[in-house]
C-alpha atoms as a PDB file:
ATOM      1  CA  UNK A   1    -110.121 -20.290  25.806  1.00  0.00           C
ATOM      2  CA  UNK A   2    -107.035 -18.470  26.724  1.00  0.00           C
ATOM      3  CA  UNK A   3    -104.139 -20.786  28.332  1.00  0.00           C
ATOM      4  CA  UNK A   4    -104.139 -18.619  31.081  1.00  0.00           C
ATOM      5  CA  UNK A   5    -107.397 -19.551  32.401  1.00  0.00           C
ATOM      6  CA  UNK A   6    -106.068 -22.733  33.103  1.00  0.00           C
ATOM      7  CA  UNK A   7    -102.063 -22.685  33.660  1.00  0.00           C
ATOM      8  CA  UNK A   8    -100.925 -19.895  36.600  1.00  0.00           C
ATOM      9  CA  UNK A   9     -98.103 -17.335  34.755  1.00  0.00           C
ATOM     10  CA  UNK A  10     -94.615 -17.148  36.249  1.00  0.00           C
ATOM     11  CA  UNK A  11     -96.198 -13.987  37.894  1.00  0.00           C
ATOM     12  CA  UNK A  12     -99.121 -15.554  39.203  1.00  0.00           C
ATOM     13  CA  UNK A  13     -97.152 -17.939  41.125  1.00  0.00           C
ATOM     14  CA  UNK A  14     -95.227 -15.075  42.069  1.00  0.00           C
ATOM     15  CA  UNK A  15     -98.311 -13.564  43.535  1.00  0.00           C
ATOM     16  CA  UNK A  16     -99.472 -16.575  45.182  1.00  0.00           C
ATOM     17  CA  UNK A  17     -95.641 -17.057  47.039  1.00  0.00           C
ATOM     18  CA  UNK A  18     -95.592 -13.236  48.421  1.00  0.00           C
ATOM     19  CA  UNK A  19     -98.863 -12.241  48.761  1.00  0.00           C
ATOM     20  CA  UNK A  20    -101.082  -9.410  47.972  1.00  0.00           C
ATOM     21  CA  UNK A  21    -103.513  -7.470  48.650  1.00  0.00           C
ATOM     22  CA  UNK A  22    -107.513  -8.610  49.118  1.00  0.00           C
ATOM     23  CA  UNK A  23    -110.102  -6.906  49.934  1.00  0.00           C
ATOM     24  CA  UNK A  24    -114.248  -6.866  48.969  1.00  0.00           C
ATOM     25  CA  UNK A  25    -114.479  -9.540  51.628  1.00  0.00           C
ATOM     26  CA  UNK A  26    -117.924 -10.381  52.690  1.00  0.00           C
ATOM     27  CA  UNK A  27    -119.182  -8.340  55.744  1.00  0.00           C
ATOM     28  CA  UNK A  28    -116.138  -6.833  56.069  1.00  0.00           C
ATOM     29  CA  UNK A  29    -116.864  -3.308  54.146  1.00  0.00           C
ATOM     30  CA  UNK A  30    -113.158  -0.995  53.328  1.00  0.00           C
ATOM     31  CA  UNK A  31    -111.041  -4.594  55.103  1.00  0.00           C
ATOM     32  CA  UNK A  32    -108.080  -5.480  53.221  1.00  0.00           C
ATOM     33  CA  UNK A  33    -105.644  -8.464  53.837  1.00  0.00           C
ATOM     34  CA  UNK A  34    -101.881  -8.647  52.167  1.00  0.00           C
ATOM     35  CA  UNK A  35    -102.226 -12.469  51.902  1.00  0.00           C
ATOM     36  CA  UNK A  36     -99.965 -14.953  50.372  1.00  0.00           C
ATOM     37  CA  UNK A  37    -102.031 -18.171  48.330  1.00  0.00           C
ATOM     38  CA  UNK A  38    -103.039 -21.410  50.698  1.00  0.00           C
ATOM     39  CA  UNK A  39    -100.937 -23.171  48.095  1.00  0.00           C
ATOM     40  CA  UNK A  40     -97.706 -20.674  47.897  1.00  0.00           C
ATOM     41  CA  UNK A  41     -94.552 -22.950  48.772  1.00  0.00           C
ATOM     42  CA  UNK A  42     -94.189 -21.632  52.961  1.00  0.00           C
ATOM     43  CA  UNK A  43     -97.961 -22.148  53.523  1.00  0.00           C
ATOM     44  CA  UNK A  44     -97.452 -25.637  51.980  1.00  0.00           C
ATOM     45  CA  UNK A  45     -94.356 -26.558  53.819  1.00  0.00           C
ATOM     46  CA  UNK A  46     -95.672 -25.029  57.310  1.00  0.00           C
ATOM     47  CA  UNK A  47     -99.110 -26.959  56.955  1.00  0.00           C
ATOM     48  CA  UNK A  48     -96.979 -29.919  56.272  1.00  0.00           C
ATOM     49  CA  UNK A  49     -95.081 -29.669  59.325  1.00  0.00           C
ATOM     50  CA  UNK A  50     -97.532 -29.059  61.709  1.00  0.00           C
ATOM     51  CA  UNK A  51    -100.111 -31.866  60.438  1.00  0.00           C
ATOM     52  CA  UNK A  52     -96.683 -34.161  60.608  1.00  0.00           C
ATOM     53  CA  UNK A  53     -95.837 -32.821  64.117  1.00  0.00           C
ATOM     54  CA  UNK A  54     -99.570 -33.138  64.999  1.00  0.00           C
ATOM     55  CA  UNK A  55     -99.711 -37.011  63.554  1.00  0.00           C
ATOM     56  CA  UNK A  56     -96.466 -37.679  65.722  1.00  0.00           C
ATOM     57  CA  UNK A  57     -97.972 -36.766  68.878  1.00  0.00           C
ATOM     58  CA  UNK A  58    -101.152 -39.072  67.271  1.00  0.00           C
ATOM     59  CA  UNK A  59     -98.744 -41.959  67.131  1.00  0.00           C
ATOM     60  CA  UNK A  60     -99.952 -41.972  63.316  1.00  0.00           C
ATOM     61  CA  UNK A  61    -103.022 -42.076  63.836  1.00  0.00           C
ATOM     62  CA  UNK A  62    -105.105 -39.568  61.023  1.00  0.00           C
ATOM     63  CA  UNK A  63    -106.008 -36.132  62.589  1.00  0.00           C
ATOM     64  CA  UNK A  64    -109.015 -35.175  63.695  1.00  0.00           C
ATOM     65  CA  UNK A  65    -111.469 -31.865  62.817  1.00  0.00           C
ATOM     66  CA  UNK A  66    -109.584 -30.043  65.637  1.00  0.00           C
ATOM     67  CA  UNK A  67    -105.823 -30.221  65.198  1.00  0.00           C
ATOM     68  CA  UNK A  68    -106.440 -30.293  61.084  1.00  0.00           C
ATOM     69  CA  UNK A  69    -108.416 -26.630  61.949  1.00  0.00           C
ATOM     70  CA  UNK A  70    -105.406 -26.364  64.490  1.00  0.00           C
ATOM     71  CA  UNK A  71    -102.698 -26.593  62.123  1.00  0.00           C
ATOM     72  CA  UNK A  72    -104.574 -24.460  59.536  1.00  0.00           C
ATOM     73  CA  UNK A  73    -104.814 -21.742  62.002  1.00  0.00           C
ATOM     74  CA  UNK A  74    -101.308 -21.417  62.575  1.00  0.00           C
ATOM     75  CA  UNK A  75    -100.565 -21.599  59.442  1.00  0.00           C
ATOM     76  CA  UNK A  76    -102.953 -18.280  58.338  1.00  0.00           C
ATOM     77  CA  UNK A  77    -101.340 -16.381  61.511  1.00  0.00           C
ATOM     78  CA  UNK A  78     -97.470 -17.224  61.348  1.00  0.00           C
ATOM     79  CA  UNK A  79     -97.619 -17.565  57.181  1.00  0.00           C
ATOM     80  CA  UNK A  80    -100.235 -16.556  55.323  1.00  0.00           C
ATOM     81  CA  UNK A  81    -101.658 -13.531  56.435  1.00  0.00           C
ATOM     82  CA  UNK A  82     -98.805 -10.438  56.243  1.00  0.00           C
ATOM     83  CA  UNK A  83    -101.037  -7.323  57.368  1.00  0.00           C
ATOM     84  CA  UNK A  84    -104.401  -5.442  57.117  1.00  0.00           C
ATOM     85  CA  UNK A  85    -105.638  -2.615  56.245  1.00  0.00           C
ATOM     86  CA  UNK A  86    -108.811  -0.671  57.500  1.00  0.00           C
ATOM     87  CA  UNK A  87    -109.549  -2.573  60.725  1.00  0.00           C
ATOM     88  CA  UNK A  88    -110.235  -0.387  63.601  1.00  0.00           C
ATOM     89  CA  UNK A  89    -110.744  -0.572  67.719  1.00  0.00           C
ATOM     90  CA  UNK A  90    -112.985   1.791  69.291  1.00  0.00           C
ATOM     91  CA  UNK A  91    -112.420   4.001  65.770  1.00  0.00           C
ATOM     92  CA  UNK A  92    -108.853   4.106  65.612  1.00  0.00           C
ATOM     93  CA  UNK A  93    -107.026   1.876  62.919  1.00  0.00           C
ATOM     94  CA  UNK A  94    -105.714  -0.781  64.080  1.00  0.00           C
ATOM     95  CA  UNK A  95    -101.758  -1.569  63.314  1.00  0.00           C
ATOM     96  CA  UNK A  96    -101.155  -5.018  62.079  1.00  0.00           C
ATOM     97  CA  UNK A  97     -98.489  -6.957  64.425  1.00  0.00           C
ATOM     98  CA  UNK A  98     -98.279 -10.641  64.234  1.00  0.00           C
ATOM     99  CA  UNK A  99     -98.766 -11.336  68.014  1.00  0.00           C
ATOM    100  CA  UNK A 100    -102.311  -9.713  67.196  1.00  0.00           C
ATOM    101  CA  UNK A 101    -102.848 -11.638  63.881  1.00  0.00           C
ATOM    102  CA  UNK A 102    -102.459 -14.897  66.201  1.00  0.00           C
ATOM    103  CA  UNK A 103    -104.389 -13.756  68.548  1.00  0.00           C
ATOM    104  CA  UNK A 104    -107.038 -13.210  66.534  1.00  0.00           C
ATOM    105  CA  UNK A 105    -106.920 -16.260  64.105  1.00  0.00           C
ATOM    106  CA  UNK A 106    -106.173 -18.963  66.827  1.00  0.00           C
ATOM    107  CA  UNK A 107    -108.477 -17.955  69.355  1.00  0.00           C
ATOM    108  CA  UNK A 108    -111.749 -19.503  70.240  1.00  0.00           C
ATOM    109  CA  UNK A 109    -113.477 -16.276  69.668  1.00  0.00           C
ATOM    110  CA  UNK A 110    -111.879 -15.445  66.199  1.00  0.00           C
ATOM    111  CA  UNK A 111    -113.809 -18.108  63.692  1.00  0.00           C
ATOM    112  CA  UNK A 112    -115.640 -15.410  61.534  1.00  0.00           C
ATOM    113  CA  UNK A 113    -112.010 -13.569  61.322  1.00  0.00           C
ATOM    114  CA  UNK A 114    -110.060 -16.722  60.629  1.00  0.00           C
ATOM    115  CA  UNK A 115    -112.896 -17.771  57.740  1.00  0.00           C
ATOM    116  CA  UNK A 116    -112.151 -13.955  56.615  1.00  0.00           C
ATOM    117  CA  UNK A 117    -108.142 -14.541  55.882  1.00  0.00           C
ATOM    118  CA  UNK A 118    -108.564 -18.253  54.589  1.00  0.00           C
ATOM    119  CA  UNK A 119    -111.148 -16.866  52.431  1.00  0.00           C
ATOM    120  CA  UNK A 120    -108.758 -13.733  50.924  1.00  0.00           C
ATOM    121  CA  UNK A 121    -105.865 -16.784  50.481  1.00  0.00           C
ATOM    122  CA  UNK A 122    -108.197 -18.779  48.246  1.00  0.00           C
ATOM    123  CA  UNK A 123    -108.970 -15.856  46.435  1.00  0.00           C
ATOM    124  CA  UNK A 124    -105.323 -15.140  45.815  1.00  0.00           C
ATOM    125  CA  UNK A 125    -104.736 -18.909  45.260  1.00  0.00           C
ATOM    126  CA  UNK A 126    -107.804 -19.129  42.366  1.00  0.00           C
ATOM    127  CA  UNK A 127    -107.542 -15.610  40.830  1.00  0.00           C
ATOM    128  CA  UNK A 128    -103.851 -15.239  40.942  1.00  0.00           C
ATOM    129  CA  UNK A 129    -104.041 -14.214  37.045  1.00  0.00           C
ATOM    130  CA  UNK A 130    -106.276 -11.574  37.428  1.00  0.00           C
ATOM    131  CA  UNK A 131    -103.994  -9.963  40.332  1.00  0.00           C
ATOM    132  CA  UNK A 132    -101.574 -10.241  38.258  1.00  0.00           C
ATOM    133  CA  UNK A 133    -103.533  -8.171  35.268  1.00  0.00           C
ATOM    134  CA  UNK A 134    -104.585  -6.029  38.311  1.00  0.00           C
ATOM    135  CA  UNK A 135    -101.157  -4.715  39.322  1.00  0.00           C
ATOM    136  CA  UNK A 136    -100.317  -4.274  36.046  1.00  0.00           C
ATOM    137  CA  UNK A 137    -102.890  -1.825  35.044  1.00  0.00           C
ATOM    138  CA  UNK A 138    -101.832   0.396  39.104  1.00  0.00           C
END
């Protein structure tokens, strides 16, 4: 087994802190995402703020379903997720802007989207490696 199956690169981590491309996602056919990992260092340290700002306002008490989900959300729209390619409204592309990316990802309405970019973040987050060996090769 190589070592790199089970220790991230320099490179990967790299990958995982800025982001990349994803796409192939699940019901989403020619739907990219330039994502940064669940686990790259801002993602970390903005989850860990809100969920801390969230438990404050708890009076320590743990967090519930909601403001865990809550805090997530935020996180994908003001961190993780970085722009799109090939979404469209009423067949023109649609530009990426984060006011829409929040939009999107915190609102009621936007579940199946949010699932879509926290999906293309664990990709980046387990496969890191193989983007790695993918941008290589381009």
């Amino acid at each position: 087994m190589d070592i790199n199956e089970l220790v991230l690169t320099d490179e990967a981590l790299n990958v995982i802190d800025s982001g990349t491309w994803v796409g192939d996602l699940d019901g989403a056919p020619g739907v990219e995402f330039l994502v940064c990992g669940i686990g790259s260092k801002d993602a970390q340290k903005a989850l860990t703020q809100k969920q801390a700002a969230l438990r404050l306002k708890n009076r320590g008490k743990p967090l519930n379903e909601e403001q865990l989900s809550k805090a997530m959300r935020e996180t994908l729209a003001e961190v993780v997720l970085k722009g799109w390619r090939g979404l469209k409204d009423g067949g023109k592309d649609l530009p990426y802007t984060p006011e829409l990316a929040t939009k999107f990802i915190t609102s009621r309405n936007g579940e199946r989207f949010a699932g879509m970019v926290l999906l293309a973040a664990q990709r980046v987050d387990a496969d890191a490696n193989l983007y790695v060996e993918e941008l290589a090769k381009n």
